[in-house]
C-alpha atoms as a PDB file:
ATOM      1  CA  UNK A   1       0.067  10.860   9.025  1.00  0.00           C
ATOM      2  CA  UNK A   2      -2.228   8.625  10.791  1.00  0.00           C
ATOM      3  CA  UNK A   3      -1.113   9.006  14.573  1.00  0.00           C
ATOM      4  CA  UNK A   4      -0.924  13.040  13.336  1.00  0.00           C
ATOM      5  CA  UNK A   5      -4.959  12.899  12.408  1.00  0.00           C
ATOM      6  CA  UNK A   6      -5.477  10.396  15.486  1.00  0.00           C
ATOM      7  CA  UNK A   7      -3.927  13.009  17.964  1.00  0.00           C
ATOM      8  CA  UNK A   8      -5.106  15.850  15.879  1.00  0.00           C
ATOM      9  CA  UNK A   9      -9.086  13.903  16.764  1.00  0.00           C
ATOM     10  CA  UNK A  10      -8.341  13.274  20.211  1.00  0.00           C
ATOM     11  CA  UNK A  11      -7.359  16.610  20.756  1.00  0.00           C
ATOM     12  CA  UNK A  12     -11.226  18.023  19.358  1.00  0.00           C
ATOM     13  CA  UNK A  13     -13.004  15.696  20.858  1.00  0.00           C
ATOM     14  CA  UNK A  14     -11.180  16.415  24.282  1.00  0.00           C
ATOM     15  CA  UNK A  15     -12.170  19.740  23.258  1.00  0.00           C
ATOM     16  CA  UNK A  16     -15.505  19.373  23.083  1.00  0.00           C
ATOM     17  CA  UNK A  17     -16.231  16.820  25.891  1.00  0.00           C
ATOM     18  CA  UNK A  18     -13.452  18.580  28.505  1.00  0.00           C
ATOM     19  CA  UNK A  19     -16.339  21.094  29.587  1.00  0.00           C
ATOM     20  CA  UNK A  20     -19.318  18.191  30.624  1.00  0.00           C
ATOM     21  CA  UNK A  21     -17.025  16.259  32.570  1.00  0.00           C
ATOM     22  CA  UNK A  22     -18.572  19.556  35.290  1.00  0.00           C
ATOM     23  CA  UNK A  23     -22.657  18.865  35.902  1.00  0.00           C
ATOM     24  CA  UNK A  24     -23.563  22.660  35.800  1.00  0.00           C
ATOM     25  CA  UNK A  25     -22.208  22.777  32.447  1.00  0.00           C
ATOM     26  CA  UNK A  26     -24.477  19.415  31.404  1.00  0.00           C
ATOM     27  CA  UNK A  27     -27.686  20.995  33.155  1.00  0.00           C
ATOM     28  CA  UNK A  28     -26.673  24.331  31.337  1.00  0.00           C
ATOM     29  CA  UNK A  29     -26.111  23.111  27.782  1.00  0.00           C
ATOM     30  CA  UNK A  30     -29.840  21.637  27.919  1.00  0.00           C
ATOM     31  CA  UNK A  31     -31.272  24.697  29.489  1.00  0.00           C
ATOM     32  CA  UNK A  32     -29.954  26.898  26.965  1.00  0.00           C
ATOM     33  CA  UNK A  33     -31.121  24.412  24.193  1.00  0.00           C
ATOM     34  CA  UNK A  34     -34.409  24.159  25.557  1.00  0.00           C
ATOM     35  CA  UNK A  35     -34.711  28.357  26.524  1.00  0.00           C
ATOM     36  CA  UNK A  36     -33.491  28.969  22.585  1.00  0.00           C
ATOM     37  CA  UNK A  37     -35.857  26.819  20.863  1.00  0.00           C
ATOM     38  CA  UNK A  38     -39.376  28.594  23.279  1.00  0.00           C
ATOM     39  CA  UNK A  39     -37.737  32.138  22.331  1.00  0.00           C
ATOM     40  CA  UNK A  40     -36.897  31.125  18.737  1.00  0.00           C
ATOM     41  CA  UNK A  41     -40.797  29.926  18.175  1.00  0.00           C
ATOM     42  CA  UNK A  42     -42.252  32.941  19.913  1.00  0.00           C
ATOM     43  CA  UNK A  43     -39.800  34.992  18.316  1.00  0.00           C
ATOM     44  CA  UNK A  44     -41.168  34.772  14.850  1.00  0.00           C
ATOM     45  CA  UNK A  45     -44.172  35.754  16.251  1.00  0.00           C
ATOM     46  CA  UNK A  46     -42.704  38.738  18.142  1.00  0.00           C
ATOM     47  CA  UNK A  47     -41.125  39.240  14.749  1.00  0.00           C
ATOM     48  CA  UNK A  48     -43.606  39.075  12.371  1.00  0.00           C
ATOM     49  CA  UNK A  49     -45.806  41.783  14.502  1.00  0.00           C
ATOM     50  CA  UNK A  50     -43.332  44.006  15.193  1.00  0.00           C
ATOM     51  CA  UNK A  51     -43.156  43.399  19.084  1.00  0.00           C
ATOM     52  CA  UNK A  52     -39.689  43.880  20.026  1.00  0.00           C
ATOM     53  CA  UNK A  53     -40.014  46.563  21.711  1.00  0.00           C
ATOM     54  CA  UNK A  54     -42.989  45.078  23.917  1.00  0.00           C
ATOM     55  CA  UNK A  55     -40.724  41.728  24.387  1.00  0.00           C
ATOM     56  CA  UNK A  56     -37.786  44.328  25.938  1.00  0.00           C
ATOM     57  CA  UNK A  57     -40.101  46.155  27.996  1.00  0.00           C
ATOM     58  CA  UNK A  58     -41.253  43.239  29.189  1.00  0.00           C
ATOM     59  CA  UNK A  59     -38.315  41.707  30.477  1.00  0.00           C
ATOM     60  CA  UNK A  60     -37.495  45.284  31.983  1.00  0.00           C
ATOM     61  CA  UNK A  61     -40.850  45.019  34.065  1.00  0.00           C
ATOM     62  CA  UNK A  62     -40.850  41.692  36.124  1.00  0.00           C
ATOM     63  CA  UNK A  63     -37.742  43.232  37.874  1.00  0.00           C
ATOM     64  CA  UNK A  64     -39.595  44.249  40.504  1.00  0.00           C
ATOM     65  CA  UNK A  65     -41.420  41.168  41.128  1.00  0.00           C
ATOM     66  CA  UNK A  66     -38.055  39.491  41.381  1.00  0.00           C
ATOM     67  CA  UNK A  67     -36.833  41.959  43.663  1.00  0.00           C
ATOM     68  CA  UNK A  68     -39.986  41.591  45.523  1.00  0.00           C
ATOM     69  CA  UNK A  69     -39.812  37.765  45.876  1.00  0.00           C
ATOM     70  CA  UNK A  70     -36.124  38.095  47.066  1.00  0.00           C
ATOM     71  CA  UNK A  71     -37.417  40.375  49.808  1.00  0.00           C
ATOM     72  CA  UNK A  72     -40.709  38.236  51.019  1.00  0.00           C
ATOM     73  CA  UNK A  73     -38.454  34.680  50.734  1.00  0.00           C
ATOM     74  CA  UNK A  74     -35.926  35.900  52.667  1.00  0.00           C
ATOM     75  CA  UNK A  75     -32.886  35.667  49.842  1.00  0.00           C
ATOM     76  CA  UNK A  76     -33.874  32.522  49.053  1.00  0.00           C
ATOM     77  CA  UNK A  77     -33.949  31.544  44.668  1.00  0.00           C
ATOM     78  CA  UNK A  78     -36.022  29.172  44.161  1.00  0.00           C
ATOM     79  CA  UNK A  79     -39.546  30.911  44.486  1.00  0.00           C
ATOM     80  CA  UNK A  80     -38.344  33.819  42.159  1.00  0.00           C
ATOM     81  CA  UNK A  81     -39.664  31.986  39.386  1.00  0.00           C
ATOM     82  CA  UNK A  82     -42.832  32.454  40.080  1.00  0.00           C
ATOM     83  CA  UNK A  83     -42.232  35.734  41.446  1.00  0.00           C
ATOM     84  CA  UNK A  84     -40.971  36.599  37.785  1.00  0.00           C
ATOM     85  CA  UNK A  85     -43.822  34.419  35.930  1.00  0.00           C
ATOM     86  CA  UNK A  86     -46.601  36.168  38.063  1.00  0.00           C
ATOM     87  CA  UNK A  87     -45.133  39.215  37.227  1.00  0.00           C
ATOM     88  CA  UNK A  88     -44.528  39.233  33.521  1.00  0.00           C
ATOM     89  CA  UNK A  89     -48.134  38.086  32.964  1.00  0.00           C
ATOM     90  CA  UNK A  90     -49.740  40.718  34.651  1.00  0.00           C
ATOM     91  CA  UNK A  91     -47.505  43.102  33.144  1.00  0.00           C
ATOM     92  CA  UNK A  92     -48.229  41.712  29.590  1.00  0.00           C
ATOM     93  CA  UNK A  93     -51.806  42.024  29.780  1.00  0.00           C
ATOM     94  CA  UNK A  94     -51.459  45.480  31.570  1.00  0.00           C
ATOM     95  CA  UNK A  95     -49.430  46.429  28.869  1.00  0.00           C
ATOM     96  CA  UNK A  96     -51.730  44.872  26.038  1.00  0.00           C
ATOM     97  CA  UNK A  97     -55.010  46.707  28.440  1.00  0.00           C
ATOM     98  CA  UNK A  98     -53.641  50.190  28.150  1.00  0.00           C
ATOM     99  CA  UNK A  99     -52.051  49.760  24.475  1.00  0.00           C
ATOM    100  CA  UNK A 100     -55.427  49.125  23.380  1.00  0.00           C
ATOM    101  CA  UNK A 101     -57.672  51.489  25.299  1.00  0.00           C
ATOM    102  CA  UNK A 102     -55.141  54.367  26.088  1.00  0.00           C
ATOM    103  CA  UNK A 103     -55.749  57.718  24.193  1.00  0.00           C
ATOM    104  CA  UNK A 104     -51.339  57.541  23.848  1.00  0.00           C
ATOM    105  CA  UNK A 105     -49.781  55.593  21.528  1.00  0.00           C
ATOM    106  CA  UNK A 106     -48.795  52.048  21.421  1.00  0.00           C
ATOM    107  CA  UNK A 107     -45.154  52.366  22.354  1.00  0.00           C
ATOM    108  CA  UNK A 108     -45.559  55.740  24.578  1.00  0.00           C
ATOM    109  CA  UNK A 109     -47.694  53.730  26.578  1.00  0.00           C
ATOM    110  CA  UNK A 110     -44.908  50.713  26.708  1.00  0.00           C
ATOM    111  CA  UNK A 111     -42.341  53.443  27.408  1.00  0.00           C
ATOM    112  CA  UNK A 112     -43.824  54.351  30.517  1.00  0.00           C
ATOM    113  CA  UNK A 113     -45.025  51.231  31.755  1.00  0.00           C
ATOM    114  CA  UNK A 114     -41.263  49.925  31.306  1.00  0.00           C
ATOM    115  CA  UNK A 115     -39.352  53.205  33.186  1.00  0.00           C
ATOM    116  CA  UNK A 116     -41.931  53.274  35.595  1.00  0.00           C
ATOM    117  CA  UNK A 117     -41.646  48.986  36.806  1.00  0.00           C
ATOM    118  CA  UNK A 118     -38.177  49.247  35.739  1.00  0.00           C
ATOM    119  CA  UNK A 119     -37.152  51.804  37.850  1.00  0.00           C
ATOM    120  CA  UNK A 120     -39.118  50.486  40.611  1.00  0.00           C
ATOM    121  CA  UNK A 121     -37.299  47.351  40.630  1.00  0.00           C
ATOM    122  CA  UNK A 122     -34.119  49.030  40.839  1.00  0.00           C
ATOM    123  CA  UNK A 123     -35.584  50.887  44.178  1.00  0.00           C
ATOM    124  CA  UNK A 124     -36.410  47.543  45.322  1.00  0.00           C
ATOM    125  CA  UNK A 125     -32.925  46.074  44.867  1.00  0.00           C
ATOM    126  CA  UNK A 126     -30.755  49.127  46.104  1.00  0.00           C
ATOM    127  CA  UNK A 127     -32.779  47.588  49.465  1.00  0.00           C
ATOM    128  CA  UNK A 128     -31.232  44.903  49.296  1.00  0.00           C
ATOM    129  CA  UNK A 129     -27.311  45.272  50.665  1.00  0.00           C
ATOM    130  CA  UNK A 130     -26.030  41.935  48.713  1.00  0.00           C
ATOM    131  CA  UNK A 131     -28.627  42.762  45.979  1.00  0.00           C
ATOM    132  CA  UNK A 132     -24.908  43.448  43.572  1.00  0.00           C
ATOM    133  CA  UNK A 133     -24.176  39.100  44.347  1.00  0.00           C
ATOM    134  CA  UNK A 134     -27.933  37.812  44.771  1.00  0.00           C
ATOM    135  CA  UNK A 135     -29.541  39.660  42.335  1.00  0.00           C
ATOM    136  CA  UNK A 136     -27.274  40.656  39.396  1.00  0.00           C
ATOM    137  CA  UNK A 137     -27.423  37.397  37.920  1.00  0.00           C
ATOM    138  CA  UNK A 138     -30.884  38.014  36.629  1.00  0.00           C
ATOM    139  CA  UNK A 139     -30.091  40.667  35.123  1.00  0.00           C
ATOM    140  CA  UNK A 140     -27.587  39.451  33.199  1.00  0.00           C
ATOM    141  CA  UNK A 141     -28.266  35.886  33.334  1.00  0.00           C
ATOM    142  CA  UNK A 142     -26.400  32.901  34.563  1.00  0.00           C
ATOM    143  CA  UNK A 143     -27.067  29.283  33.004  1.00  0.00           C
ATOM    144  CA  UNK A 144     -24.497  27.875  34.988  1.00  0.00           C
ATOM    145  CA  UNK A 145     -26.210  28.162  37.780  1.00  0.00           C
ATOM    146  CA  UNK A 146     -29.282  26.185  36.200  1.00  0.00           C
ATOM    147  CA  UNK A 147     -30.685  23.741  38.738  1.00  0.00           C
ATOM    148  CA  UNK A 148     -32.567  20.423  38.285  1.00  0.00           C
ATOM    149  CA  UNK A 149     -35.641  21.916  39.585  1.00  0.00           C
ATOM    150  CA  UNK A 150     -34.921  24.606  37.451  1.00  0.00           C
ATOM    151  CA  UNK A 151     -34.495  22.341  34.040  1.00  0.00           C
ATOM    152  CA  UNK A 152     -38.181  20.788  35.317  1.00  0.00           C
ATOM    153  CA  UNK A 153     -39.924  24.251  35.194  1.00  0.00           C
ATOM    154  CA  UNK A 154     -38.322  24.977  31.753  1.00  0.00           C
ATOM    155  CA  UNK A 155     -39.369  21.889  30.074  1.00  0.00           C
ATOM    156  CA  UNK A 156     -42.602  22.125  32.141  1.00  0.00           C
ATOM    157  CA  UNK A 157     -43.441  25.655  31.003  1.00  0.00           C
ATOM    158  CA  UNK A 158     -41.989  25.690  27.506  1.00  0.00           C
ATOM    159  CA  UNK A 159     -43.800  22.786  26.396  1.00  0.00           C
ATOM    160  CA  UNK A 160     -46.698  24.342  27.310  1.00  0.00           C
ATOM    161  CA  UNK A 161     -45.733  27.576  25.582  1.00  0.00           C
ATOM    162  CA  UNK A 162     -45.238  25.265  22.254  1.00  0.00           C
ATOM    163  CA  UNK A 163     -48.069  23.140  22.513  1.00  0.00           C
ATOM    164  CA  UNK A 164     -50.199  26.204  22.868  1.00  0.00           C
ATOM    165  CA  UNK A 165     -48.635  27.842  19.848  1.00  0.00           C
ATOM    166  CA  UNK A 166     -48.968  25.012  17.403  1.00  0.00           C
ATOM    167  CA  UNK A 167     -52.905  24.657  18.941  1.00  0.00           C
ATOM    168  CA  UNK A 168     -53.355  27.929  18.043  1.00  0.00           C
ATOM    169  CA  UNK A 169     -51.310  27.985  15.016  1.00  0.00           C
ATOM    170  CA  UNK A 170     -53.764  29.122  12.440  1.00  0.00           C
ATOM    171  CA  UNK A 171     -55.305  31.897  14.601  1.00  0.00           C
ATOM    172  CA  UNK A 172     -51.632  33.178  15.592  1.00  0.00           C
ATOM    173  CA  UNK A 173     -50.598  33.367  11.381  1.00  0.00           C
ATOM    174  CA  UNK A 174     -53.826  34.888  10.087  1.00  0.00           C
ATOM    175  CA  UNK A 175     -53.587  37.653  13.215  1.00  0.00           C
ATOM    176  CA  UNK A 176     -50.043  37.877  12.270  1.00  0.00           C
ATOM    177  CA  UNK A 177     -50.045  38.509   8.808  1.00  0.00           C
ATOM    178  CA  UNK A 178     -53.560  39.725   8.380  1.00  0.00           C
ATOM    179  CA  UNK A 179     -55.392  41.655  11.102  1.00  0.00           C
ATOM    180  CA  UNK A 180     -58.808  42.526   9.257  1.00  0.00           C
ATOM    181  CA  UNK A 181     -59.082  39.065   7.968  1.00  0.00           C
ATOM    182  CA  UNK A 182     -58.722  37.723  11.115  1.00  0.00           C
ATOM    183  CA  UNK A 183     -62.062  40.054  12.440  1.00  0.00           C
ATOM    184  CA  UNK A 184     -63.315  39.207   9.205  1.00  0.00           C
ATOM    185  CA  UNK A 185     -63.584  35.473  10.034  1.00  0.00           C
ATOM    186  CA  UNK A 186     -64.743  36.588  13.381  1.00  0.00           C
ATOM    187  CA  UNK A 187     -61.740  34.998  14.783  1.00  0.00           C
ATOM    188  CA  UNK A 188     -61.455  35.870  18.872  1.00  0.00           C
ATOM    189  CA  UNK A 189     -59.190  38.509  17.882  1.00  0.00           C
ATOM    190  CA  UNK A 190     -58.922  40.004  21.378  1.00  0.00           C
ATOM    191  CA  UNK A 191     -58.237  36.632  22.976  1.00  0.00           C
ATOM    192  CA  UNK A 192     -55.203  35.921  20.491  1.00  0.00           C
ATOM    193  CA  UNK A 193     -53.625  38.665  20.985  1.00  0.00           C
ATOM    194  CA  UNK A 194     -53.586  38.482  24.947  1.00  0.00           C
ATOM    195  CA  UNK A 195     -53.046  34.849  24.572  1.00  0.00           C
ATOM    196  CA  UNK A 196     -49.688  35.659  22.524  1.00  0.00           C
ATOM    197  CA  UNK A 197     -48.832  38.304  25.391  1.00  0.00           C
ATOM    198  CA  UNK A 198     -49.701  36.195  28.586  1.00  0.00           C
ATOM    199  CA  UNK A 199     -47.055  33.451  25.803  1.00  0.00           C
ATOM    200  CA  UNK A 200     -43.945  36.001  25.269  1.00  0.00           C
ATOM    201  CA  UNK A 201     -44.488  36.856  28.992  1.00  0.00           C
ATOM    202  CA  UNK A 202     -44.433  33.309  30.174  1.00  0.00           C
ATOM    203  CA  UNK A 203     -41.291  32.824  27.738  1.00  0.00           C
ATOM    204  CA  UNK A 204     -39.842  35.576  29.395  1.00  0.00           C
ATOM    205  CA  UNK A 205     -39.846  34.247  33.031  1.00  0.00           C
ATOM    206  CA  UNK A 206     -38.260  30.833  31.928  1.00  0.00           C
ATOM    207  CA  UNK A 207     -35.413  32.274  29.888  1.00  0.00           C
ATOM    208  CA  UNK A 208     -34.777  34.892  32.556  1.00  0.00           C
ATOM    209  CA  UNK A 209     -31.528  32.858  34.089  1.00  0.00           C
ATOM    210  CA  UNK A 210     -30.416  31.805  31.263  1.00  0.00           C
ATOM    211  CA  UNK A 211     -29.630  35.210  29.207  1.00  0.00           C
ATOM    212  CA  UNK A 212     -31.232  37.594  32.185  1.00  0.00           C
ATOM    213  CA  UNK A 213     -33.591  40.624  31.847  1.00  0.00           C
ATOM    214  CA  UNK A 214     -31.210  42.809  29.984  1.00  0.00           C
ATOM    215  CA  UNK A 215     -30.401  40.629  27.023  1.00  0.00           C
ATOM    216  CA  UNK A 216     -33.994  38.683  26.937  1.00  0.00           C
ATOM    217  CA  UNK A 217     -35.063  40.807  23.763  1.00  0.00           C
ATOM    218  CA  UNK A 218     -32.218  39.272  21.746  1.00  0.00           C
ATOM    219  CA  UNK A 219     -33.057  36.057  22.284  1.00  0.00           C
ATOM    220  CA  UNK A 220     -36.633  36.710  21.009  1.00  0.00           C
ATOM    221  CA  UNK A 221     -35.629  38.524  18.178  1.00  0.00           C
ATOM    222  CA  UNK A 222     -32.180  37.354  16.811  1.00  0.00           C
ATOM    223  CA  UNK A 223     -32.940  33.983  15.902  1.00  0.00           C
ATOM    224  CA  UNK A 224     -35.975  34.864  14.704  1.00  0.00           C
ATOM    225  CA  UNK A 225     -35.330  37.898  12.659  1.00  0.00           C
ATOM    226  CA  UNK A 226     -32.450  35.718  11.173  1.00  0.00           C
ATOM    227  CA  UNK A 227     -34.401  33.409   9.958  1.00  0.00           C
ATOM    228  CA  UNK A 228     -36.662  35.843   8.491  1.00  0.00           C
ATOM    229  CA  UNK A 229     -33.910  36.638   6.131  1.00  0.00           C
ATOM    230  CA  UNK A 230     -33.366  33.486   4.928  1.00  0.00           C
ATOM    231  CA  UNK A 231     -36.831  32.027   3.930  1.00  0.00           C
ATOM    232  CA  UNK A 232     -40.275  33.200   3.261  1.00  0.00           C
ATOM    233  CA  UNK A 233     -42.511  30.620   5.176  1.00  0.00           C
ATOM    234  CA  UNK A 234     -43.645  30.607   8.632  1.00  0.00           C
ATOM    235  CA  UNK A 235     -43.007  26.640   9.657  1.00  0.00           C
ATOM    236  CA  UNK A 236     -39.465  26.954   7.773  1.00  0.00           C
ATOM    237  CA  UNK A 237     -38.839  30.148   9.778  1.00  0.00           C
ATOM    238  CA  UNK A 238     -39.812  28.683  12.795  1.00  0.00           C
ATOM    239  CA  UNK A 239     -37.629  25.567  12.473  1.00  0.00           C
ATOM    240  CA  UNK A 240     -34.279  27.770  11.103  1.00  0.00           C
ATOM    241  CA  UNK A 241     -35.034  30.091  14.468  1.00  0.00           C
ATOM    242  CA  UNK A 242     -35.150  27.063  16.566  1.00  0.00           C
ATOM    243  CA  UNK A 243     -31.605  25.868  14.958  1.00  0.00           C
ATOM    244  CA  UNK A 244     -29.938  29.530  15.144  1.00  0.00           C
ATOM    245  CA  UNK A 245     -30.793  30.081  18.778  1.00  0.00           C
ATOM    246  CA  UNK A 246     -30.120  26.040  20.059  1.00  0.00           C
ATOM    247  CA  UNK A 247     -26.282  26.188  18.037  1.00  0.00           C
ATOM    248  CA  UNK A 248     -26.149  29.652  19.805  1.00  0.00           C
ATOM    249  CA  UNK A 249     -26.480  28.278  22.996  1.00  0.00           C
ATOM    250  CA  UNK A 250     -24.180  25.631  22.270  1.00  0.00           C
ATOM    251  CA  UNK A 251     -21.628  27.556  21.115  1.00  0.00           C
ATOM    252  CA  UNK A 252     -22.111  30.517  23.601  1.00  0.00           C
ATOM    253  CA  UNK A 253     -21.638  28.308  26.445  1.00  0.00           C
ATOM    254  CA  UNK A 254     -18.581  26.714  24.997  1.00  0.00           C
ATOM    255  CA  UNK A 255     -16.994  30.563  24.467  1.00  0.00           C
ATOM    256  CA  UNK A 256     -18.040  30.986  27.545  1.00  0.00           C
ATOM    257  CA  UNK A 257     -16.530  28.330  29.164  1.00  0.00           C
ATOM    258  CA  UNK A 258     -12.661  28.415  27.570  1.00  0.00           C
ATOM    259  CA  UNK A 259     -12.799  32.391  26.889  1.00  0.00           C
ATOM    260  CA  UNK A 260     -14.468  32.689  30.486  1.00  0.00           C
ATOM    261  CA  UNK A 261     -16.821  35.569  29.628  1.00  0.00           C
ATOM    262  CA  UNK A 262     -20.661  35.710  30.849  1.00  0.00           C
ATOM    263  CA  UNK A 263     -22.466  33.340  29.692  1.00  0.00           C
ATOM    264  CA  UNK A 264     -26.156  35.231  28.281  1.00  0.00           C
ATOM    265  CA  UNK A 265     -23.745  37.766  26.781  1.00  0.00           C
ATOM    266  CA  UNK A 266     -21.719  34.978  24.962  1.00  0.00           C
ATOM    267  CA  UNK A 267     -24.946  33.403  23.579  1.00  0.00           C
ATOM    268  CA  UNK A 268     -26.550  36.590  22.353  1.00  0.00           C
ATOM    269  CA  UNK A 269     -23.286  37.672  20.779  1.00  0.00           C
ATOM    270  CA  UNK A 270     -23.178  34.221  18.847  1.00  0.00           C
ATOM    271  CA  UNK A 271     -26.914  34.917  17.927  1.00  0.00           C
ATOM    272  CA  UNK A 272     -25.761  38.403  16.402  1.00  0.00           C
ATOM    273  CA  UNK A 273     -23.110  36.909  14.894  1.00  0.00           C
ATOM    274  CA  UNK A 274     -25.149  34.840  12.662  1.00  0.00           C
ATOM    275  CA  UNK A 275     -27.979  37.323  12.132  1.00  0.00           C
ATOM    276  CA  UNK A 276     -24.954  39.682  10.634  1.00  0.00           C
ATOM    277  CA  UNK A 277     -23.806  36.559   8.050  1.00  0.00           C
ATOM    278  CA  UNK A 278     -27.733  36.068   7.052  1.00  0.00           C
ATOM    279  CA  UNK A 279     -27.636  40.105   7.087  1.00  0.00           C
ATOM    280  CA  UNK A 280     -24.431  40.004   4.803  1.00  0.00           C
ATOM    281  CA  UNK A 281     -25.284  37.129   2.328  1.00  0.00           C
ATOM    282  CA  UNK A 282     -27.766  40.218   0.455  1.00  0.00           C
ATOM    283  CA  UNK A 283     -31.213  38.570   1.972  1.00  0.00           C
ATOM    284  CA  UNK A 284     -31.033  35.259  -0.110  1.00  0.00           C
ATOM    285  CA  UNK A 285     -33.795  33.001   0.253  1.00  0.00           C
ATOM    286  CA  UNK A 286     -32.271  29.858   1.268  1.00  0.00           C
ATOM    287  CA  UNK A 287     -35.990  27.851   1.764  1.00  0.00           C
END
């Protein structure tokens, strides 16, 4: 019985160690951790406010600043980054401009904004003759291919992402929960709220190779909407978002490895997965 549980142990822990014996899947594990936690704290923001559409459209819009970058550097990756970053920001606050001042409504005006740079990106890349190798891995993602400079800009940018959020914390919940409180406390409502855009947007540009534009809504929103289920408190959300989306990583990149499937798609389908057992379980406050 004992050599039986011995081999039966050597055979899971070959199991789970076979796939970091490879560097890409080391650097990829940690850059899926990191990208789940940034999405999973913005997320309950995104949440909370009823965003997701804005996150998706988004994503959808700093195509063509990524197939812009590809064109000015030549093919070359590593300055698409801040191709996408630049992008997304000024997207967010263009968005957030015309939301706000537009005679339309909030999500006609997103609706069009996101066709419009959507579709222009897609112009852009038909350009490009090896657009279907170069490009399609941002749109649906590739953390395999995460390098060390790569890892750098994540943990560079997402830290700043968090420590902003928890520096604004207060400001970010009363907006959240309470709009005309916030005025009424003459908190800098305007400010917040493109502060939390120019946030999502800069979230947005560092998870972009690990799930890709067309599944970087889910990663804002699963995690976070599952946790929402599952307690009524904002810090205890925000911690049970970060744990959802950092196991689905994990266990999205080991499906993806041994089933050999995409990678952002087997992450966002774990994600699902567990927002559909929270779903199931009848809403039960767990915290």
């Amino acid at each position: 019985m004992t050599v039986v549980k011995m081999m039966r142990m050597n055979t899971l822990i070959d199991f789970l160690t076979t796939p970091f014996q490879y560097e890409f899947m080391q650097r990829g594990m940690i850059a899926a951790v990191l990208v789940g936690i940034v999405c999973a704290i913005v997320g309950t923001f995104v949440v909370l406010r009823g965003m997701a559409f804005f996150g998706d459209a988004l994503a959808h819009t700093i195509l063509p600043g990524i197939a812009l970058g590809y064109l000015v550097s030549g093919g070359a990756r590593e300055p698409l980054f801040w191709w996408a970053l630049g992008t997304a920001i000024v997207a967010s606050l263009g968005i957030g401009a015309i939301s706000k001042n537009s005679q339309i409504k909030e999500d006609t005006a997103i609706g069009i904004i996101f066709a419009g740079m959507f579709a222009l990106g897609i112009a852009l890349i038909s350009t490009v003759r090896s657009y279907a190798v170069d490009l399609s891995h941002f749109l649906f993602g590739d953390v395999l291919s995460v390098s060390t400079q790569s890892l750098w800009l994540i943990l560079l940018f997402g830290g700043l992402v968090l420590f902003t959020i928890f520096a604004f914390y207060k400001g970010f919940t009363t907006l959240s929960f309470d709009p005309i409180l916030a005025a009424t406390l003459r908190l800098p409502v305007d400010l917040l709220n493109n502060l939390l855009l120019v946030l999502i947007a800069v979230t947005v540009a560092v998870s972009l190779q690990t799930v890709g534009v067309a599944l970087m809504v889910a990663m804002l929103v699963t995690p976070a909407a599952t946790a929402y289920l599952l307690t009524n408190r904002l810090p205890r959300m925000m911690l049970l978002a970060a744990i959802f989306a950092s196991l689905s990583g994990v266990i999205g990149l080991y499906l993806s490895y041994y089933l050999s499937i995409a990678s952002g798609a087997a992450i966002v389908l774990t994600a699902t997965f567990f927002f559909i057992i929270a779903f199931g379980g009848k809403r039960i406050k767990i915290c």
